[in-house]
Protein backbone atom coordinates (compact mmCIF):
# COMPACT_ATOMS: atom_id res chain seq x y z
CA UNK A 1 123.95 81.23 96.01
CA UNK A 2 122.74 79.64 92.72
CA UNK A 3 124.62 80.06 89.87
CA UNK A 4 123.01 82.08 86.80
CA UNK A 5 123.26 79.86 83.54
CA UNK A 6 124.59 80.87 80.28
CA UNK A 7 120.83 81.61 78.69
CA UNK A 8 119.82 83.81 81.78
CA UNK A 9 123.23 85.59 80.85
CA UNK A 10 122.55 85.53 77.20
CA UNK A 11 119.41 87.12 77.48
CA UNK A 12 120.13 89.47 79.98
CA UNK A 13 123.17 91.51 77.58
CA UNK A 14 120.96 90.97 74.86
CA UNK A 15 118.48 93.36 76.50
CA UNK A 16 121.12 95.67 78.04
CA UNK A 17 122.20 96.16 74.08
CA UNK A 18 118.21 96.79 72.91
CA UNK A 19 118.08 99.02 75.47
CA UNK A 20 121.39 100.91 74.27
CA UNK A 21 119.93 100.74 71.10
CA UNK A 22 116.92 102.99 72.19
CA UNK A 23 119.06 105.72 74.11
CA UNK A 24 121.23 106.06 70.51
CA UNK A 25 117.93 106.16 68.70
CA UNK A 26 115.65 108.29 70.51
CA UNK A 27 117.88 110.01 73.08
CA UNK A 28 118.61 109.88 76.91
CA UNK A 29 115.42 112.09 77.83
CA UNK A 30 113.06 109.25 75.97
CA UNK A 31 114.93 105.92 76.99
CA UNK A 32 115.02 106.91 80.65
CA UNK A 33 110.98 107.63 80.85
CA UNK A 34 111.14 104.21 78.90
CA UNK A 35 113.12 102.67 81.79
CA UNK A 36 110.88 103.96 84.40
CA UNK A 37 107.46 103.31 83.26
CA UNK A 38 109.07 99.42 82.59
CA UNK A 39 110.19 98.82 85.97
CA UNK A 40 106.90 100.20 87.44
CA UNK A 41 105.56 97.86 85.21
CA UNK A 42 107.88 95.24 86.35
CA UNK A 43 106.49 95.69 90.27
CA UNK A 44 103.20 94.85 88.89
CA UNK A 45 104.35 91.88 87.15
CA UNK A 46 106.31 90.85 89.94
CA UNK A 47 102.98 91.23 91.88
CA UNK A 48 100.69 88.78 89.36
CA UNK A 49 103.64 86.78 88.85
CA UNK A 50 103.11 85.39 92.72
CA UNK A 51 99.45 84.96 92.14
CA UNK A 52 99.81 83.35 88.64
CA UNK A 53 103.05 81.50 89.11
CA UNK A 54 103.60 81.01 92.50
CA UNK A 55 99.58 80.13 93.40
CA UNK A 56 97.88 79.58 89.78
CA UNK A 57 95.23 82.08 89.97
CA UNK A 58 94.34 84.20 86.96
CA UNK A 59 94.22 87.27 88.03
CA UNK A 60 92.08 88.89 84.71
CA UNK A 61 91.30 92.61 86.72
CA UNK A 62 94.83 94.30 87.14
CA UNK A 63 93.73 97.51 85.83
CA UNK A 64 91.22 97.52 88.63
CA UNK A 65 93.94 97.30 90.97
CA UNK A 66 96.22 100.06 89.72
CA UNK A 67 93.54 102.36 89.45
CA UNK A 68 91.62 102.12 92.90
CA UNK A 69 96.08 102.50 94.32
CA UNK A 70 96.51 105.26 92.04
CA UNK A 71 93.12 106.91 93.48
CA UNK A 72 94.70 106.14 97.26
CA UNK A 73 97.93 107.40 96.32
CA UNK A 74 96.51 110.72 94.97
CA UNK A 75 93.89 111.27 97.54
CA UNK A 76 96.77 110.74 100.09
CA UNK A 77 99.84 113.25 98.59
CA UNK A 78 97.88 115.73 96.84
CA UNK A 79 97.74 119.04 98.59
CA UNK A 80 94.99 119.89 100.54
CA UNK A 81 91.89 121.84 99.15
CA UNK A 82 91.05 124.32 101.84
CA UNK A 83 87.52 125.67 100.44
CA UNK A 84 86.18 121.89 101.04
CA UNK A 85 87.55 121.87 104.88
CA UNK A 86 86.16 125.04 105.25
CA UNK A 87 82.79 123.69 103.89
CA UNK A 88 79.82 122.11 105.76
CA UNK A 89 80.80 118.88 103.38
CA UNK A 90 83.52 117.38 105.73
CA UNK A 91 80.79 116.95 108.34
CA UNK A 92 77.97 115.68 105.97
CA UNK A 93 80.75 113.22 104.57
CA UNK A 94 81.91 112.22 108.14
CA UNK A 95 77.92 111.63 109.16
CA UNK A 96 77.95 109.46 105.87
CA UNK A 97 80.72 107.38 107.41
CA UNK A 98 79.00 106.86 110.71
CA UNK A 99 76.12 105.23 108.60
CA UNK A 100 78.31 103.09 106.70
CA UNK A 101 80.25 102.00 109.73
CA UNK A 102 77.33 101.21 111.81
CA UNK A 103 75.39 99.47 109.10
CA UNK A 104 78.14 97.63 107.89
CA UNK A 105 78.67 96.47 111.38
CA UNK A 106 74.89 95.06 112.08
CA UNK A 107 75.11 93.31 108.66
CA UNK A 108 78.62 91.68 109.52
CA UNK A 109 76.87 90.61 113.11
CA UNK A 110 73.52 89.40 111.26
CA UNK A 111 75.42 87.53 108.46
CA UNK A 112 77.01 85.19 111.63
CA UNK A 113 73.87 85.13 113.29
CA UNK A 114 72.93 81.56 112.54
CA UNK A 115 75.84 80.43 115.06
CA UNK A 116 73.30 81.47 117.67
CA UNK A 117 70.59 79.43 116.51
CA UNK A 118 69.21 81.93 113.63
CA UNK A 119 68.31 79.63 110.83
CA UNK A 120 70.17 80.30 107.47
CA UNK A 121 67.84 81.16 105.23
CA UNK A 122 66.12 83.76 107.78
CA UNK A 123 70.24 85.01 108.00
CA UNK A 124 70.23 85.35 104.72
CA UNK A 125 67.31 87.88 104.45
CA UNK A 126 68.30 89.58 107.15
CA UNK A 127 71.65 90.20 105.81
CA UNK A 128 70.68 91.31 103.03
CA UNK A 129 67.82 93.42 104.17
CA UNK A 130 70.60 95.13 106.59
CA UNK A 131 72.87 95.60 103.89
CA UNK A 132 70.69 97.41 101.46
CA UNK A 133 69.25 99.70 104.35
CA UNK A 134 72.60 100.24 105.13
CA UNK A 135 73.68 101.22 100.75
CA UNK A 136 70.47 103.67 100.79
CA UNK A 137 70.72 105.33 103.79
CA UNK A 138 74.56 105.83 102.69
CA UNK A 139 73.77 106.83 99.40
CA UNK A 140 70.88 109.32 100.58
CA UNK A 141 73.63 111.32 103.12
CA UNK A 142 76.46 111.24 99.97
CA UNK A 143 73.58 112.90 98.16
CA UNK A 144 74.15 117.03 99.43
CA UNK A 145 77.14 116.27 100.55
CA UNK A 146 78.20 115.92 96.59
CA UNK A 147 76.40 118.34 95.45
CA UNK A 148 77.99 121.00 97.60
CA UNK A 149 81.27 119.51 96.97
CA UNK A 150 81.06 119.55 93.19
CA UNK A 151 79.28 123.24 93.23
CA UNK A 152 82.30 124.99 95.92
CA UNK A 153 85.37 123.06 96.05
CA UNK A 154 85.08 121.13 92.64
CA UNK A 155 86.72 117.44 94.75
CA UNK A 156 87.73 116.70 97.72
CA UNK A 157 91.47 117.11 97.62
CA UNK A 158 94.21 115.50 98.78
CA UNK A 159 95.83 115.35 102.62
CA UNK A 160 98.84 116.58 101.47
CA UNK A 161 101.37 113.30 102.96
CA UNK A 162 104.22 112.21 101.50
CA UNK A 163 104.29 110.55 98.05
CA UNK A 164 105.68 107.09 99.77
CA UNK A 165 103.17 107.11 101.85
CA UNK A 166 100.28 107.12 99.65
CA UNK A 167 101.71 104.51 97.39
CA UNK A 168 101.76 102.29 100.55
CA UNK A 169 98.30 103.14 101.36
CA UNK A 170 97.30 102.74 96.80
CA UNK A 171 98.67 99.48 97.95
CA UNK A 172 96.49 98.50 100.97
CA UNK A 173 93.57 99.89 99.18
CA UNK A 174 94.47 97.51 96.72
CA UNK A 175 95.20 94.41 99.39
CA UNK A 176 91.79 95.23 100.78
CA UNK A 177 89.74 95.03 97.24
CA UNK A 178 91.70 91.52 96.58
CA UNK A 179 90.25 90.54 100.32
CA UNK A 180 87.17 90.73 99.70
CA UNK A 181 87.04 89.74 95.81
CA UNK A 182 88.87 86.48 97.38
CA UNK A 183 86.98 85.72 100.44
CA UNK A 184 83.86 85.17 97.37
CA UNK A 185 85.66 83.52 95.04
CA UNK A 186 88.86 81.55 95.88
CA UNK A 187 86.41 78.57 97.18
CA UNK A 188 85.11 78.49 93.72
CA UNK A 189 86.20 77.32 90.10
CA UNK A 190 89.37 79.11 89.01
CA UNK A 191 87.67 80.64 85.96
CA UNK A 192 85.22 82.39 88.94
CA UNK A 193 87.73 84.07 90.03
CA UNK A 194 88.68 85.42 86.50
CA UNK A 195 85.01 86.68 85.79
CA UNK A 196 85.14 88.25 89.21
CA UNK A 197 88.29 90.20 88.78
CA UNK A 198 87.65 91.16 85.11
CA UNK A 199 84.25 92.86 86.17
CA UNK A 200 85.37 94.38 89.62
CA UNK A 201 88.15 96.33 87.67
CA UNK A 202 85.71 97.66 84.82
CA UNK A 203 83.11 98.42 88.42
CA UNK A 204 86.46 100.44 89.70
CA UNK A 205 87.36 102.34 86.52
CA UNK A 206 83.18 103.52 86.18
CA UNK A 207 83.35 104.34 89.64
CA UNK A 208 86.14 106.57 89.95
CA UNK A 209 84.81 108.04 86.54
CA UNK A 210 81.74 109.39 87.87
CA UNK A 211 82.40 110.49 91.04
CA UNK A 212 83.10 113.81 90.68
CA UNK A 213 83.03 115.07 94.09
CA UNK A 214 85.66 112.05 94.91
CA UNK A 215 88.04 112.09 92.00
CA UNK A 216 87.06 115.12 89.37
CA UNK A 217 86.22 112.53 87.21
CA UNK A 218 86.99 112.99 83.41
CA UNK A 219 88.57 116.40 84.33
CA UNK A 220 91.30 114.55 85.96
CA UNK A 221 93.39 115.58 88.69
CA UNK A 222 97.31 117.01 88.51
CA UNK A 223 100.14 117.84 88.67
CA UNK A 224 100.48 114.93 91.60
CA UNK A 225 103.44 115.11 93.77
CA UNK A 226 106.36 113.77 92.96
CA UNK A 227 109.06 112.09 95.40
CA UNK A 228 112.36 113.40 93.86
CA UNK A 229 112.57 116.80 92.32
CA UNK A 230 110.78 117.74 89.19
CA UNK A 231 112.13 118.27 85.72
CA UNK A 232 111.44 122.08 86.22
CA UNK A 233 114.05 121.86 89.48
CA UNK A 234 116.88 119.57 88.39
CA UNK A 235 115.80 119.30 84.38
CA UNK A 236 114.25 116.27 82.66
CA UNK A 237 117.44 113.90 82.60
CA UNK A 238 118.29 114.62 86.29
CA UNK A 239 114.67 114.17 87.17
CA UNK A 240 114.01 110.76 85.60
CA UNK A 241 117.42 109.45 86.39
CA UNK A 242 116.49 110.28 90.05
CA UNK A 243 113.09 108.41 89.78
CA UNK A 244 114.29 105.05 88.16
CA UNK A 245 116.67 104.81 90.89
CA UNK A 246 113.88 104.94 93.53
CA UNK A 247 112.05 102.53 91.48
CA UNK A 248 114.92 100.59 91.11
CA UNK A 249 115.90 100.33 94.10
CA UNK A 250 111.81 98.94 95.36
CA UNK A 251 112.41 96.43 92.56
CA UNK A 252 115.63 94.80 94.21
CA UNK A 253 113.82 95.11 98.18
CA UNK A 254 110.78 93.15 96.57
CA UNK A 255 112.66 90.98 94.23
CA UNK A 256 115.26 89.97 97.09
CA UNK A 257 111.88 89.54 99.68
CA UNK A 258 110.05 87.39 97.16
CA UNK A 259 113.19 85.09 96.69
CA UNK A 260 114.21 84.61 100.16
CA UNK A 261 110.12 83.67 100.65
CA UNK A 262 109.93 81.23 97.94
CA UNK A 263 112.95 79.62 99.24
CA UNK A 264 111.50 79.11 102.30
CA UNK A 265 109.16 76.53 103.91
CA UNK A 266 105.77 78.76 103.29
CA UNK A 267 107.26 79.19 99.56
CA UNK A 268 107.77 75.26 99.46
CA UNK A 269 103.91 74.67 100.66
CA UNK A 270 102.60 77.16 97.84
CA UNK A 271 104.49 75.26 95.56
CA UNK A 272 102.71 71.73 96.69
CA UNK A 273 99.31 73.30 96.89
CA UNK A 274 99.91 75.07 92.95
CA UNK A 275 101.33 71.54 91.57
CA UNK A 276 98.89 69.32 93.71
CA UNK A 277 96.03 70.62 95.80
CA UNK A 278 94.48 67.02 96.46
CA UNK A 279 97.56 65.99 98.08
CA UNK A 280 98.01 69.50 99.72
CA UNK A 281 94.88 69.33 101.41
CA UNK A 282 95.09 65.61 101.96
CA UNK A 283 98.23 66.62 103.96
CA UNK A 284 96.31 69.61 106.47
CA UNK A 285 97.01 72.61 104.48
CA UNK A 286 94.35 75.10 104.37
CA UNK A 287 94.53 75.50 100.40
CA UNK A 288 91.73 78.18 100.45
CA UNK A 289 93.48 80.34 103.19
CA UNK A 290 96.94 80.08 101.41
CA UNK A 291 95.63 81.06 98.15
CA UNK A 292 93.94 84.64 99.81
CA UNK A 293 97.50 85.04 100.95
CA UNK A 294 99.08 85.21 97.67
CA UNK A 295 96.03 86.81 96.03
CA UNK A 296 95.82 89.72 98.96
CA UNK A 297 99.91 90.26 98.62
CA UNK A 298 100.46 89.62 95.04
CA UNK A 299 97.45 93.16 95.12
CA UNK A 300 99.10 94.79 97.66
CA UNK A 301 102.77 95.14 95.03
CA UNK A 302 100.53 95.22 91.60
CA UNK A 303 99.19 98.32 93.94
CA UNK A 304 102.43 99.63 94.93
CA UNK A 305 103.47 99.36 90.86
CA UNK A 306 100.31 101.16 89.39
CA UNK A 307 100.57 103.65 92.03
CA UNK A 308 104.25 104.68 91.15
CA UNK A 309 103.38 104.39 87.25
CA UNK A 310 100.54 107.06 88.12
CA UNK A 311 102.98 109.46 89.70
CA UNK A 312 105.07 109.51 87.10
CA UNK A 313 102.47 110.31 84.59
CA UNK A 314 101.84 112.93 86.95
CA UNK A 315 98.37 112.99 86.19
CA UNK A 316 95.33 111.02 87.72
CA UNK A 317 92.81 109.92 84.73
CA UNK A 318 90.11 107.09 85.61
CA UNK A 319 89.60 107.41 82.09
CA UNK A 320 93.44 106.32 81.10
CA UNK A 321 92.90 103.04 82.25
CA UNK A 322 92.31 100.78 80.05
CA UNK A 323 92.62 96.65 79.97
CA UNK A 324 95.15 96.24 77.39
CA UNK A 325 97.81 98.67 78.84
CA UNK A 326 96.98 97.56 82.51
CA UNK A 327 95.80 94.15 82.46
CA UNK A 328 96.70 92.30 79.64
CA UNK A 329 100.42 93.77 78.54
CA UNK A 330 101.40 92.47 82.18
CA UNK A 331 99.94 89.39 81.20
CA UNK A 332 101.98 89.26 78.32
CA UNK A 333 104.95 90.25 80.50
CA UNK A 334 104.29 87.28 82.86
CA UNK A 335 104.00 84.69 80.30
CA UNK A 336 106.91 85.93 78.41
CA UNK A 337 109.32 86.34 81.18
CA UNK A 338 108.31 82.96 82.67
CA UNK A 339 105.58 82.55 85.25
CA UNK A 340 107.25 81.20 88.59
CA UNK A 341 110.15 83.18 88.07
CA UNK A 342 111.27 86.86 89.77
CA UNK A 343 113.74 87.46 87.29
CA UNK A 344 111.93 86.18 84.21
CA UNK A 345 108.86 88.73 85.50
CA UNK A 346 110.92 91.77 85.25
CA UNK A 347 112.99 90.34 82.43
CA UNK A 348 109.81 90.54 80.44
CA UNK A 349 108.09 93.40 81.59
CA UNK A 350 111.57 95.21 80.46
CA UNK A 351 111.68 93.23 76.88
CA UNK A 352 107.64 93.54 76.20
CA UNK A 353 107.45 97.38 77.21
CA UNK A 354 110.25 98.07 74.78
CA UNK A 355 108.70 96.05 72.03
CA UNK A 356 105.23 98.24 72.77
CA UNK A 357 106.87 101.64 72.77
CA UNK A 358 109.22 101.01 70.18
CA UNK A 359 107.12 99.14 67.80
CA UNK A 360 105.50 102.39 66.51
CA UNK A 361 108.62 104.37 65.42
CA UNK A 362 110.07 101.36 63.98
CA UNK A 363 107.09 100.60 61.99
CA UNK A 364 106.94 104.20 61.02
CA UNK A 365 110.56 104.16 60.12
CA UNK A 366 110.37 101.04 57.70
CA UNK A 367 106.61 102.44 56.28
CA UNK A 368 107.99 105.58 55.33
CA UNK A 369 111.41 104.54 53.70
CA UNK A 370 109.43 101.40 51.76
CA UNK A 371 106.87 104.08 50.65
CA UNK A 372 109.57 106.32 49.14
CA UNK A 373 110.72 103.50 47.20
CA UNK A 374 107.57 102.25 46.03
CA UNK A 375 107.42 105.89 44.71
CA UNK A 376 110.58 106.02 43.20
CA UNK A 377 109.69 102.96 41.45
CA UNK A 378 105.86 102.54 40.45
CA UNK A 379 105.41 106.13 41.14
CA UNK A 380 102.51 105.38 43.68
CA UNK A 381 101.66 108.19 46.24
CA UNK A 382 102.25 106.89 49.90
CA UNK A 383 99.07 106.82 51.99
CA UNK A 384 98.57 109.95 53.85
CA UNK A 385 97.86 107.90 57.06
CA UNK A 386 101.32 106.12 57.73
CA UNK A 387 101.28 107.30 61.39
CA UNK A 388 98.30 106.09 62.29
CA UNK A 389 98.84 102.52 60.95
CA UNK A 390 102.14 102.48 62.32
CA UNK A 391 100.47 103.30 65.99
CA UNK A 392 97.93 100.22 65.05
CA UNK A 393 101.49 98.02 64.58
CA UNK A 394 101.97 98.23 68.51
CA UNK A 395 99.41 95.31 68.74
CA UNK A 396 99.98 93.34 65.72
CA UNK A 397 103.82 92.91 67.03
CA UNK A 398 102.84 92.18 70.28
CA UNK A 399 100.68 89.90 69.42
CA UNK A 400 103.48 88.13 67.00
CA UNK A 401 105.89 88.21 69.52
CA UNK A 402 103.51 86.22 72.47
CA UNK A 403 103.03 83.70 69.22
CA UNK A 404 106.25 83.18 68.82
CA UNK A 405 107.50 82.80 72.46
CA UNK A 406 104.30 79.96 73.31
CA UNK A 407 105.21 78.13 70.15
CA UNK A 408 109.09 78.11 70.54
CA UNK A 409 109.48 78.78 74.52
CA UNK A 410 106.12 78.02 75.85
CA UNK A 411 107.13 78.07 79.77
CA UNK A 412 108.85 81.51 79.12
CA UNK A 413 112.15 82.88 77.63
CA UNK A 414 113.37 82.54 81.70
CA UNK A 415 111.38 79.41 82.93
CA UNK A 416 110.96 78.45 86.45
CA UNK A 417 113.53 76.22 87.90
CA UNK A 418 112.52 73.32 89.90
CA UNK A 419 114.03 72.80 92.97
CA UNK A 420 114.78 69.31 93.89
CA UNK A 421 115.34 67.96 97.78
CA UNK A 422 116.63 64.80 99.17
């Protein structure tokens, strides 16, 4: 086992005492829901930090990830809704399948036509043909079927399963977008691959926003299940407590996975294709294939992360996703931490969620006492808006703080460590 070096050590008590800090300042209640939402958040960085650092793609559509696993997690544990199974809708929805399914199969047949001889431009058309026949007849059957969704039942509902279970299937959903957004795209430029994911995850979010029948749209959906007991069983302490040990506990299981993989001979060739793809290739790998590895598993845990950040919350909003909570604070987590490195991930997904949450109180703290002194001295009136500028500080010192680490630690406050063999 490798040893941990003084820095790693350093750092790591320096964060147990900021987060000791918090629980003196703001109470047990408000430092444990800090704890939890930061290690959900540190599952999803653990998931971009194998796409970014172990594979070097730039993954720029995160938030597109949680939310289509946090829709998959609440359409699989929230209870059933009885007055849409006792509908007509379940078969209109199920004849709406059939259509997609059998469409979907005769384009996937037609789009491999030309290995019997079809030429590839007539393919083409034919594909594409095939698939929009296959998008309006779809769309034409979703058509009553919503409407007597939305005017009855208000959504669809849940099937009532337990929580673990849909945060395994938020996390195939998740795998399964990343499939296909990588089968287009990982044979491209890198910076393809960036567009792609930054416009699939704004596609998701306005997607899940509007359909109603699916999701309840802006009227969101909640309380969702939880998988320990809630506050109003065991009390808010007892509650949280309960759920950062289960989330916890999936950080060590993926942390301990992820090592024992990188250690090993597929973790060595992701390594050569990420610092040399010429020579990878030049060598027989299939750099292409590799690369929708990482980019299909580093989904399936950002999935697993966003879906047990949306539990907590206890509430499903399309509309609460946004790019800078979802996309580009994990970014900022990654970078921080150090790309390439496990530990450095949830290192910095634990330092930069405490800087976000705990920049506004501080910055309300320091505005308000400077204020009363510039009052007791010049006799100026504080601004009535202190609150709202010290919300607007959460950005400014996050923004300071990634400045500062790239100019001073630009591989990360925990950088990878190379790994030489004889």
């Amino acid at each position: 086992m490798k040893s941990i070096d003084l820095r790693t050590i350093t750092l790591l008590c320096g964060l147990a005492v900021i987060v000791a800090l918090v629980f003196i300042w703001q109470g047990n209640a408000y430092g444990l829901r800090m704890l939890v939402e930061a290690s959900c958040l540190a599952i999803v960085a653990l998931g971009l930090n194998i796409q970014w650092g172990y594979a070097g793609l730039f993954n720029a559509g995160v938030m597109g990830f949680i939310a289509i696993a946090a829709f998959g997690t609440m359409l699989i544990s929230y209870p059933l809704n009885p007055v849409f199974w006792q509908s007509e809708a379940p078969g209109l929805l199920g004849r709406m399948g059939l259509i997609i399914v059998i469409g979907g199969a005769i384009t996937f047949l037609l789009s491999r036509s030309n290995r019997y001889g079809v030429p590839k431009k007539l393919r083409t058309v034919l594909t594409i043909i095939a698939g929009a026949t296959t998008y309006l007849m779809a769309e034409s059957a979703l058509e009553p079927a919503a409407a007597i969704i939305e005017q009855n039942s208000g959504f669809v509902g849940g099937f009532g399963l337990p929580v673990w279970l849909g945060w395994l299937v938020g996390g195939l959903f998740a795998a399964v977008l990343a499939w296909f957004i990588g089968r287009i795209t990982l044979g491209l430029r890198s910076d393809y691959l960036a567009i792609a994911t930054l416009g699939i995850a704004e596609i998701v979010r306005a997607f899940l926003k509007n359909a109603d029948w699916l999701t309840r749209g802006t009227l969101t959906v909640s309380p969702l299940p939880s998988p320990v007991p809630t506050a109003t069983e065991i009390g808010f302490i007892a509650a949280r407590s309960a759920y950062l040990c289960v989330t916890a506990a999936m950080i060590v299981v993926i942390f301990v996975l992820l090592q024992r993989g990188w250690a090993s001979p597929w973790g060595r060739m992701m390594r050569a294709i990420r610092d040399n793809e010429l020579a990878a290739e030049a060598v027989g790998k299939d750099v292409n294939r590799r690369r929708l590895e990482m980019f299909v598993l580093g989904n399936f845990i950002v999935g697993i992360g966003g879906a047990a950040l949306v539990t907590f919350g206890g509430i499903f909003d399309p509309s609460g996703f946004s790019p800078i909570n979802h996309t580009f604070l994990v970014l900022i987590m990654v970078v921080l931490g150090g790309s390439g490195n496990n530990l450095g991930a949830i290192f910095g997904a634990l330092l930069v969620y405490i800087i976000w949450t705990m920049s506004e109180p501080a910055a309300l703290f320091l505005f308000q006492h400077g204020a009363n002194l510039i009052q007791q001295v010049f006799d100026i009136a504080p601004p009535a808006d202190l609150p709202t500028r010290a919300l607007q500080m959460r950005v400014f010192v996050i923004g300071l703080t990634i400045i500062l680490v790239l100019r001073f630690a630009p591989k990360g406050l925990l950088p990878e460590k190379v790994t030489k063999y004889e």
